[in-house]
Protein backbone atom coordinates (compact mmCIF):
# COMPACT_ATOMS: atom_id res chain seq x y z
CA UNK A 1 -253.11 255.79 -30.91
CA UNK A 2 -255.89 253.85 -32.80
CA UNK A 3 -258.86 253.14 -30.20
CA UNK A 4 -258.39 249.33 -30.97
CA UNK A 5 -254.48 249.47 -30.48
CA UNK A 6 -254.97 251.61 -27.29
CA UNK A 7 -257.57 248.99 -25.92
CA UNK A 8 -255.10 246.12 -26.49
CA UNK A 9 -252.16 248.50 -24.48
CA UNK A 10 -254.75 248.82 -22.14
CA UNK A 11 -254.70 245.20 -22.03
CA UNK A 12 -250.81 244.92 -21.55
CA UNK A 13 -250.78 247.04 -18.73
CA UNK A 14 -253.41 244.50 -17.24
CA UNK A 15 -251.14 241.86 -18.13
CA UNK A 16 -248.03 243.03 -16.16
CA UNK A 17 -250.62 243.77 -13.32
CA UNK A 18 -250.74 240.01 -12.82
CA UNK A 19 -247.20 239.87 -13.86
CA UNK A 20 -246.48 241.17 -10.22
CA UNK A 21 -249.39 239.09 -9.10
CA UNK A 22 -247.94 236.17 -9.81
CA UNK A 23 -244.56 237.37 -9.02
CA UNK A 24 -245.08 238.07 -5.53
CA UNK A 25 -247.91 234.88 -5.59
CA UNK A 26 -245.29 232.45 -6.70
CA UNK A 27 -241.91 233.23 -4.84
CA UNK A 28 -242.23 231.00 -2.26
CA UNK A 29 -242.75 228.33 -4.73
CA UNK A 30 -239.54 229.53 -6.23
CA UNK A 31 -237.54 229.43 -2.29
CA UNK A 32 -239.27 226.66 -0.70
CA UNK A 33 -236.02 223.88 -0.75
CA UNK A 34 -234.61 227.46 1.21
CA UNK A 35 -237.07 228.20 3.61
CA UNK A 36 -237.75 224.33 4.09
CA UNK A 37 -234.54 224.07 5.28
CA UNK A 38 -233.90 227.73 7.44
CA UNK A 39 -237.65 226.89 9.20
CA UNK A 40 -237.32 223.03 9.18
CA UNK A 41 -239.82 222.43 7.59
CA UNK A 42 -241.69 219.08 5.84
CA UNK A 43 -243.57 219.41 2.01
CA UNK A 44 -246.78 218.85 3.94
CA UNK A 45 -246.02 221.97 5.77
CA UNK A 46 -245.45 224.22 2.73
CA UNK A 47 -248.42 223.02 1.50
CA UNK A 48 -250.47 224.54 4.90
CA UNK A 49 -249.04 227.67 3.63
CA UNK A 50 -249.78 227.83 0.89
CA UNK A 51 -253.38 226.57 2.04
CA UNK A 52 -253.39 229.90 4.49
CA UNK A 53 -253.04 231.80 1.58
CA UNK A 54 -255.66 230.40 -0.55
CA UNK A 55 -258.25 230.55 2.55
CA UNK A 56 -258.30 234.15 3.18
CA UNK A 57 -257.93 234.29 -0.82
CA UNK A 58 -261.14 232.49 -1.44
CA UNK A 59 -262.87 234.20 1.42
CA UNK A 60 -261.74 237.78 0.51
CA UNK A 61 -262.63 237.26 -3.44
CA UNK A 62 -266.32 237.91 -3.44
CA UNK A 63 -266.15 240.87 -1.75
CA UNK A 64 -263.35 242.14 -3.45
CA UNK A 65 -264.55 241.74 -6.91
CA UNK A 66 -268.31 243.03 -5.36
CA UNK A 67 -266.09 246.22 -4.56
CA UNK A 68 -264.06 246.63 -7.59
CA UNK A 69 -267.24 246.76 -9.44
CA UNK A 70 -268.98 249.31 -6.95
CA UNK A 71 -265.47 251.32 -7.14
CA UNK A 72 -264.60 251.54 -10.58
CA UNK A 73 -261.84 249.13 -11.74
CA UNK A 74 -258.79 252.34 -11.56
CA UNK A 75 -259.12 252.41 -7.98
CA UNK A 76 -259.61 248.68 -7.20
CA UNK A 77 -256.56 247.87 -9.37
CA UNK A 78 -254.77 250.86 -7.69
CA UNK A 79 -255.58 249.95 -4.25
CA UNK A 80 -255.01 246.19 -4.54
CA UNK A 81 -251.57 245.84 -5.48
CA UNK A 82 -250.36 248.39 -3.21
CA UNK A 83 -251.56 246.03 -0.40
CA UNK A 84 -250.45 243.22 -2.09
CA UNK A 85 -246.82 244.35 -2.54
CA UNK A 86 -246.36 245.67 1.19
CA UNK A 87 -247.38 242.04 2.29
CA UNK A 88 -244.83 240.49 -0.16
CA UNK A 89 -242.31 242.59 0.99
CA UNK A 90 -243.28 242.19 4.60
CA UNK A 91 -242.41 238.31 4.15
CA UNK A 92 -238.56 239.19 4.32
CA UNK A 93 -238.67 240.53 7.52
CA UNK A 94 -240.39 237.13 9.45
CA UNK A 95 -238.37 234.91 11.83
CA UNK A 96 -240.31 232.22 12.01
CA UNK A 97 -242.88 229.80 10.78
CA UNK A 98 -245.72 231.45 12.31
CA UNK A 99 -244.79 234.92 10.42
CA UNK A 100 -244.77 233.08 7.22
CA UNK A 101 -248.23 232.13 7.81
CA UNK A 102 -249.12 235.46 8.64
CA UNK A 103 -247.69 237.24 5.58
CA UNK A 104 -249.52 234.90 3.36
CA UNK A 105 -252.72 235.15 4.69
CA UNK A 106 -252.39 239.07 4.33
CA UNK A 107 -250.99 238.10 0.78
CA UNK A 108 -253.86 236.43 0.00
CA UNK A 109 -256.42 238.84 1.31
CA UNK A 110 -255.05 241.40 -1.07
CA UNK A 111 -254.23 239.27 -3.98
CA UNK A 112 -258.09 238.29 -4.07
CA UNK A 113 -258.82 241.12 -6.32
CA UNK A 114 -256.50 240.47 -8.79
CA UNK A 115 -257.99 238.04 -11.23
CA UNK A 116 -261.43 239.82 -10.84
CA UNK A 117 -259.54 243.35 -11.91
CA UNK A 118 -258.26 241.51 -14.76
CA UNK A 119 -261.54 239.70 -15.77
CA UNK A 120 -263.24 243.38 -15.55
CA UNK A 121 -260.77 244.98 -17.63
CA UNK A 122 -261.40 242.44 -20.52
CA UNK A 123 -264.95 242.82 -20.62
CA UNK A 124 -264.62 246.43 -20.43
CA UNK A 125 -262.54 246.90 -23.48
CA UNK A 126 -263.26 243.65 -25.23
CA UNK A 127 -265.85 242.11 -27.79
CA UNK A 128 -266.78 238.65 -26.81
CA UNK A 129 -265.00 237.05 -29.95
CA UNK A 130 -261.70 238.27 -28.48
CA UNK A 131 -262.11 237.85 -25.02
CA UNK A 132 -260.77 234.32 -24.62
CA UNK A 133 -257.72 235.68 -26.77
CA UNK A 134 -257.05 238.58 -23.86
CA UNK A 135 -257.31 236.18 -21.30
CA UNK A 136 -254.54 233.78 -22.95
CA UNK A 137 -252.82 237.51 -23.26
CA UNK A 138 -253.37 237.32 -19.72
CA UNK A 139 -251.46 233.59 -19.33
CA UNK A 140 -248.39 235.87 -20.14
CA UNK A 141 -248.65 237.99 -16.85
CA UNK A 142 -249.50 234.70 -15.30
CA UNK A 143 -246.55 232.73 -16.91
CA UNK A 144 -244.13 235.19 -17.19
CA UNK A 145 -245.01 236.14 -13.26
CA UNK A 146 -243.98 232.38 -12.23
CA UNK A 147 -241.19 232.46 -14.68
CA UNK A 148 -239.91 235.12 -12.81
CA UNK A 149 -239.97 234.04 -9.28
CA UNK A 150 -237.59 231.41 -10.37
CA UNK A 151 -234.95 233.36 -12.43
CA UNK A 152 -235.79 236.83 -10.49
CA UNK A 153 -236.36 235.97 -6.56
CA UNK A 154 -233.90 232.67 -7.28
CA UNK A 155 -230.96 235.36 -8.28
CA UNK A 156 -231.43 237.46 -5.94
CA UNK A 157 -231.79 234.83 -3.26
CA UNK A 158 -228.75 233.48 -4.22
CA UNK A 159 -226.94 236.86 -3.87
CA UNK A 160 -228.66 238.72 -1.35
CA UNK A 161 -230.69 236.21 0.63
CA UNK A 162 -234.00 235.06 0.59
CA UNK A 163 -235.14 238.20 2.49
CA UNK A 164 -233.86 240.32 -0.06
CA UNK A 165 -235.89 238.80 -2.45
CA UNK A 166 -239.43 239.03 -0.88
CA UNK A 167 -238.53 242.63 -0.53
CA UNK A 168 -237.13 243.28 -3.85
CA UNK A 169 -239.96 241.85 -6.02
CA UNK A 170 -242.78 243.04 -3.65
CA UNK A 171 -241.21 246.46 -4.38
CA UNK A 172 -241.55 245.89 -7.81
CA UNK A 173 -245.75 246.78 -7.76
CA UNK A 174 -245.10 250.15 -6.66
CA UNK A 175 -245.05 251.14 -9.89
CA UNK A 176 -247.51 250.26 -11.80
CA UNK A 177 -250.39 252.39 -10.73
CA UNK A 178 -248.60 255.88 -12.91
CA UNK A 179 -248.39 253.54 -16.03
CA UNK A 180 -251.96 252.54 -15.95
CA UNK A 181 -253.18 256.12 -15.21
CA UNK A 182 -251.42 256.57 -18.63
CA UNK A 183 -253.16 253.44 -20.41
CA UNK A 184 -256.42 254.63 -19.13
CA UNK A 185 -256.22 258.00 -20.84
CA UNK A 186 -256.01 256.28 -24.30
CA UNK A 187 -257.98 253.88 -23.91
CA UNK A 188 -261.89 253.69 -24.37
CA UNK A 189 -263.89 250.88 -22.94
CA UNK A 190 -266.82 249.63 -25.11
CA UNK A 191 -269.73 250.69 -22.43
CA UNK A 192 -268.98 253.85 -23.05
CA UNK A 193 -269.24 253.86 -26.81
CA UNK A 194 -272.50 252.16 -26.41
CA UNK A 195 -271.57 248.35 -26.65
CA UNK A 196 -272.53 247.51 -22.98
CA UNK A 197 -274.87 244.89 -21.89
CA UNK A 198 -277.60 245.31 -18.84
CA UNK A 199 -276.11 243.83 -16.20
CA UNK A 200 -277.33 241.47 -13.36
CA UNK A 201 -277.76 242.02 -9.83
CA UNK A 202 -275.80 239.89 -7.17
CA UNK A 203 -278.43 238.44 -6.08
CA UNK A 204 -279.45 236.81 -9.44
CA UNK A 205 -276.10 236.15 -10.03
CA UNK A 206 -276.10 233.92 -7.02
CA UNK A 207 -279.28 232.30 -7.78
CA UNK A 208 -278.03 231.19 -10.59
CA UNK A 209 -277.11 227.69 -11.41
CA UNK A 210 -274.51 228.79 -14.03
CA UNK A 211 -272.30 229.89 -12.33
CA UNK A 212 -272.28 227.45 -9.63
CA UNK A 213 -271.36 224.89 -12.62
CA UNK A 214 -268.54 227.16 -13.90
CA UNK A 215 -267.10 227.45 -10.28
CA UNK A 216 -267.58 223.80 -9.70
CA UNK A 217 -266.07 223.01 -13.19
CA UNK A 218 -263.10 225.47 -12.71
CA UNK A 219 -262.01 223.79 -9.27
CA UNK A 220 -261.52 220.61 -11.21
CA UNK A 221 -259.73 222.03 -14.18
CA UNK A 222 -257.30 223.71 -12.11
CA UNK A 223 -256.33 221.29 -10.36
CA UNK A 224 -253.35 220.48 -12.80
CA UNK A 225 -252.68 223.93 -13.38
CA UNK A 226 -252.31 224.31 -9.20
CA UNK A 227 -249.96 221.32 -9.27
CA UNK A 228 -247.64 223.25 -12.32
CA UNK A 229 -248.00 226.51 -10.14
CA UNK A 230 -247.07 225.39 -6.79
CA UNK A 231 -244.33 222.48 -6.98
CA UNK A 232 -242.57 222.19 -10.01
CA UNK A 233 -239.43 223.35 -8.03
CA UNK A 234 -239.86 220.57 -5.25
CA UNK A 235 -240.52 217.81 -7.94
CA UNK A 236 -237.38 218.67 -9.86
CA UNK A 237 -235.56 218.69 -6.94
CA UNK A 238 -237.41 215.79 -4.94
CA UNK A 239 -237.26 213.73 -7.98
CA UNK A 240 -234.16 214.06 -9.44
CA UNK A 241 -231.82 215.21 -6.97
CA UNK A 242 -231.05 219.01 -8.19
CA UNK A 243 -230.03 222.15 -6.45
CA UNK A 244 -232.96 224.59 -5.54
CA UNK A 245 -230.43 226.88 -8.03
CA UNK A 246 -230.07 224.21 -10.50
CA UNK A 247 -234.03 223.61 -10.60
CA UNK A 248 -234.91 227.20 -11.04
CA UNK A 249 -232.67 228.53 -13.10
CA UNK A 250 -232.05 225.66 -15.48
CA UNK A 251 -235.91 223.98 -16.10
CA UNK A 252 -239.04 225.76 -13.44
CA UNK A 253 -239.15 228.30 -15.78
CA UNK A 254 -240.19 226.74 -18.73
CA UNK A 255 -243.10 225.45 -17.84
CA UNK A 256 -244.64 228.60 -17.00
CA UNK A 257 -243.73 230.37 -20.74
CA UNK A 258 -244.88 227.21 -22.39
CA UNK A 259 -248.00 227.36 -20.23
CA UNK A 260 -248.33 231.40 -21.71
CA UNK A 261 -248.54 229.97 -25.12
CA UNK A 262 -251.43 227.50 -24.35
CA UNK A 263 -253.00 230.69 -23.52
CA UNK A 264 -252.55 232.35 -26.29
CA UNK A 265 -253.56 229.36 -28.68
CA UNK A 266 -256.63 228.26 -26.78
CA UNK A 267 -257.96 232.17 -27.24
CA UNK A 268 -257.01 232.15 -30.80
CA UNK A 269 -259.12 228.54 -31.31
CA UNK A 270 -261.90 229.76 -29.58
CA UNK A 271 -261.67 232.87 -31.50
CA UNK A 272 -262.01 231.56 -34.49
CA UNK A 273 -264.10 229.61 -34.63
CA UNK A 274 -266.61 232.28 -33.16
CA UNK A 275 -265.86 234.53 -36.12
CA UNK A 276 -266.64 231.10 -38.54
CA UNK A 277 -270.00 231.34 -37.18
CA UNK A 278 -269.54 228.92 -34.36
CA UNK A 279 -271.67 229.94 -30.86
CA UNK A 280 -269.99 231.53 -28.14
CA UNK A 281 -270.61 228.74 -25.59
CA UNK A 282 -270.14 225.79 -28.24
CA UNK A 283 -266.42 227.40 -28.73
CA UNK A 284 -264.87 227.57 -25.82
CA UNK A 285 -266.56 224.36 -25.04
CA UNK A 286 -264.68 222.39 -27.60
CA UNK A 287 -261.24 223.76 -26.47
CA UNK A 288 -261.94 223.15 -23.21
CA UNK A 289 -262.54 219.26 -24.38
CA UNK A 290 -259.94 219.20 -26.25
CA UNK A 291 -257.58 221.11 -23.58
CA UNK A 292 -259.09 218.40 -20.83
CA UNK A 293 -257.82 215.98 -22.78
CA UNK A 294 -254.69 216.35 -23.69
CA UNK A 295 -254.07 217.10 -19.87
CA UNK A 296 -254.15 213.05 -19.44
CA UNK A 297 -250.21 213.69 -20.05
CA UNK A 298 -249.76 214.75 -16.85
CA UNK A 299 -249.69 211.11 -15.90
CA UNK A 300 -246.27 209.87 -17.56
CA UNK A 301 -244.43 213.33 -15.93
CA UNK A 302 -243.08 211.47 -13.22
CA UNK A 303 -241.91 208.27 -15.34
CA UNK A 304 -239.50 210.81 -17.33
CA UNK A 305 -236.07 209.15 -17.43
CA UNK A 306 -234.26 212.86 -16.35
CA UNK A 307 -235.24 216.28 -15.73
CA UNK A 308 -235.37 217.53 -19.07
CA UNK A 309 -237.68 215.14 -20.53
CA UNK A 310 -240.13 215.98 -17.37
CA UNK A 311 -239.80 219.29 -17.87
CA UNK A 312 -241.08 218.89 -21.43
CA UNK A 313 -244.02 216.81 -20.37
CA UNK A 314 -245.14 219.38 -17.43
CA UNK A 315 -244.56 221.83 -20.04
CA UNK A 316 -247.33 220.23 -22.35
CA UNK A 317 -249.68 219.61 -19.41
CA UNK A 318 -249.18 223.03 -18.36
CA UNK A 319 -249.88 224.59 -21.90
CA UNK A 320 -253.12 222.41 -21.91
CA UNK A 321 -254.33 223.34 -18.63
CA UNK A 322 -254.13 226.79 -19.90
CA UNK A 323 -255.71 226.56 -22.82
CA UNK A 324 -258.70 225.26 -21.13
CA UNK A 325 -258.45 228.58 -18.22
CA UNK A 326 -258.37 230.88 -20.63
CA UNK A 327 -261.66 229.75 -22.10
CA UNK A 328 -263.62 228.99 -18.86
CA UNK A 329 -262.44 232.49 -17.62
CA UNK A 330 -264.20 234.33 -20.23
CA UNK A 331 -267.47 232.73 -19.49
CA UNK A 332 -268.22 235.03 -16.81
CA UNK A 333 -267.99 237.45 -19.09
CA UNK A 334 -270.02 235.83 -21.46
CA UNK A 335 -272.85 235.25 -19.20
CA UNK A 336 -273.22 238.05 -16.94
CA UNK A 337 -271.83 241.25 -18.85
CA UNK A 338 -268.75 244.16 -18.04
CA UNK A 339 -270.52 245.61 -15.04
CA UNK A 340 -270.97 242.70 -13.06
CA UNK A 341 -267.54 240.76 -14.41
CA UNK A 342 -265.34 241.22 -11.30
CA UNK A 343 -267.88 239.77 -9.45
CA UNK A 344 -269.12 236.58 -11.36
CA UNK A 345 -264.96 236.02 -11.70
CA UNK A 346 -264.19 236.62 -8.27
CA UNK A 347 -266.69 233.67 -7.79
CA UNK A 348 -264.89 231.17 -9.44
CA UNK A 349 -261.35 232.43 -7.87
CA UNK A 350 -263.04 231.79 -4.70
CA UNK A 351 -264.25 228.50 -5.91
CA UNK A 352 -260.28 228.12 -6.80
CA UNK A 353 -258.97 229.16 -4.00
CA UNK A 354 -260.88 226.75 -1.66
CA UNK A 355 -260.25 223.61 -3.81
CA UNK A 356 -256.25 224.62 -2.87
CA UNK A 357 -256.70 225.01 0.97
CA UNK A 358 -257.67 221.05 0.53
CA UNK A 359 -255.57 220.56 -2.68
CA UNK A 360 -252.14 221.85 -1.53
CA UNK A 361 -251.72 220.28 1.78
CA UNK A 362 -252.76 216.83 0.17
CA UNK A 363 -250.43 217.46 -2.35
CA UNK A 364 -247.57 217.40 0.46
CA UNK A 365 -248.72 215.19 2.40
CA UNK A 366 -248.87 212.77 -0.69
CA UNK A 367 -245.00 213.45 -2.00
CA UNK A 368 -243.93 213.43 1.98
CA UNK A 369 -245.27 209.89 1.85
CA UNK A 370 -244.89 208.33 -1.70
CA UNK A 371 -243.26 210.60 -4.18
CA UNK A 372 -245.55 213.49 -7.06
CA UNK A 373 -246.74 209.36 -8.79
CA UNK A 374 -250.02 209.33 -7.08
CA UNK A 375 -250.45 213.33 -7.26
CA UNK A 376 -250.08 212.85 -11.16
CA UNK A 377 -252.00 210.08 -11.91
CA UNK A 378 -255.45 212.05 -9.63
CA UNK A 379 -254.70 215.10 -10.60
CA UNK A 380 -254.67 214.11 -14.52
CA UNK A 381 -258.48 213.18 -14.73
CA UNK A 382 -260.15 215.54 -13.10
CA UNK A 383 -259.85 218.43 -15.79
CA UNK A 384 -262.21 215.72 -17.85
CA UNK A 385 -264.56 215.32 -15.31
CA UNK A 386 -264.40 219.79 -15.32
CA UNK A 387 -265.45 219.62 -18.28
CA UNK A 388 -268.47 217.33 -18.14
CA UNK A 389 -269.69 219.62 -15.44
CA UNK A 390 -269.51 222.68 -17.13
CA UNK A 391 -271.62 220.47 -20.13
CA UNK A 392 -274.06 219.30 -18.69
CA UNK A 393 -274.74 222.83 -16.32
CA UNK A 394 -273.19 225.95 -17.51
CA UNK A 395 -272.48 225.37 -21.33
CA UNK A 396 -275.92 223.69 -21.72
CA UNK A 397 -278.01 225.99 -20.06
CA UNK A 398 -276.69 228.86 -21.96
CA UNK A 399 -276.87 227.42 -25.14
CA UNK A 400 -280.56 226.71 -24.27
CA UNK A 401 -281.44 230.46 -23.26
């Protein structure tokens, strides 16, 4: 295998990595109506759940992506979804509201390493030009993760049970540790052919005012992408009456593959206009702009006339929100080089995962009370006001050194 073609399979086994992140992430999303109903549970509920999971997930990410860079990424990949899947699959076996709690908090703890494995990974065996591209490569594990929860635990929870399908797609990350020992073989990383970059200490990296604009910037861009991720089920079936079946199997999906190809497209912008000659940090800045902007849409979703037409406008704010991550995610890399990338990421999934303990019981509290208008409408501007943060702290102070 050519070294660049095995770098880019190493890449693909990254992306199914977070494939059964997301998977295992996003199946509640995919059986709240069910478990709303079984537990008796309100929307402002689910959103404390999901809020326990994003606690211990914020909390847990520094240190995990501290020790998947003081570990080597094999073994903090390895060791990370092995957790990750025995809490998933521990979900099915809960009898009450309390044990849901429990399994996501232990869901979370493990899933914090995730997103800094990946983030390592591409600035191990990427140039910069292409590094915005692999993370939109990495909007496909993402997407294709919460397409699956839908179509994947919604079958099987329609056959077997909900239990059946915590258990059967937490199952699912058993095997993915052989098939990376495989990629790993092939595939060189660019340190070790010389192409590294001297890396900065914690310390500095904490010091610096950089990335404390790029993890206040990214919990204001994701804000949208949170909304997409976590209740697209419950607004098609709040707002226009549908079966949790009917909702996941005929329109959640979507969203999520269109949201894979804003990935894609926001990398490919960002690289090219690197290789025309453009900066690094002037790049991804215009996409995210541009990305920020066309998010706005997210305000007419709710004042679609029927579910398909909503579908196609979460779709497009989805696939904008997207385009924007998978820019702001390779600043890290960017700024602070491979050997340090797990930790400047895990940074801003902290930062993200803190904004949701607040965001997602707000969220339910809001539709419990007066429907997903009010959530859109917020929720639309703030990716703008991401942006201008990132501008006038992170992008500027880059550009200037």
């Amino acid at each position: 295998m050519k070294p660049v073609s095995a770098r880019w399979f190493a890449l693909g086994v990254f992306t199914l990595y977070t494939t059964l992140n997301y998977l295992d992430r996003q199946t509640l999303a995919a059986l709240t109506p069910q478990l709303r109903g079984e537990f008796r549970l309100t929307n402002e509920d689910i959103g404390w759940l999901h809020s326990a999971f994003y606690a211990v997930y914020a909390l847990c990410a520094p240190f995990a992506g501290w020790w998947i860079d003081r570990v080597g990424l094999t073994m903090g990949a390895s060791a990370t979804i092995v957790l990750w899947s025995l809490a998933a699959m521990a979900t099915g076996w809960v009898e009450s509201y309390e044990g849901l709690v429990v399994c996501r908090l232990l869901l979370g703890a493990a899933e914090a390493g995730g997103i800094p494995a990946f983030g390592k990974a591409a600035a191990m065996y990427l140039p910069p030009s292409e590094r915005a591209l692999g993370l939109g490569v990495n909007q496909l594990g993402l997407s294709g993760g919460s397409m699956l929860a839908p179509l994947l635990a919604g079958w099987v929870a329609a056959m077997y049970g909900w239990r059946a399908a915590f258990v059967a797609v937490g199952a699912a990350g058993f095997f993915w540790a052989p098939l990376w020992r495989v990629a790993q073989r092939r595939a060189t990383p660019l340190d070790a052919v010389g192409r590294g970059r001297a890396a900065a200490r914690p310390g500095e990296m904490i010091r610096d005012a950089r990335l404390w604009g790029l993890i206040a910037a990214n919990v204001l861009v994701m804000t949208v992408y949170s909304l997409w991720t976590n209740w697209t089920t419950v607004f098609l079936v709040q707002r226009y009456g549908l079966s949790q079946w009917e909702a996941n199997q005929q329109y959640a999906w979507i969203p999520p593959l269109c949201a894979a190809g804003g990935g894609i497209v926001g990398g490919w912008l960002s690289m090219r206009w690197i290789r025309a000659g453009q900066g690094v940090y002037a790049a991804r800045g215009r996409v995210i702009l541009w990305g920020a902007a066309a998010v706005l849409l997210t305000i007419a979703v709710p004042y679609m006339p029927g579910p398909g037409w909503a579908t196609a406008m979460v779709s497009l704010s989805f696939f904008s929100s997207v385009a924007v991550s998978a820019n702001l995610y390779a600043l890290p890399h960017d700024l602070f080089g491979a050997e340090r990338t797990a930790f400047a990421v895990s940074g801003i999934t902290s930062g993200y995962g803190l904004m949701l303990v607040f965001y997602s019981p707000w969220v339910g509290r809001l539709v419990d009370q007066y429907g997903f208008l009010p959530v859109c409408r917020i929720s639309a501007f703030l990716p703008l006001l991401g942006w201008l943060v990132l501008r006038l702290t992170t992008l500027r102070r880059a550009e200037a050194a």
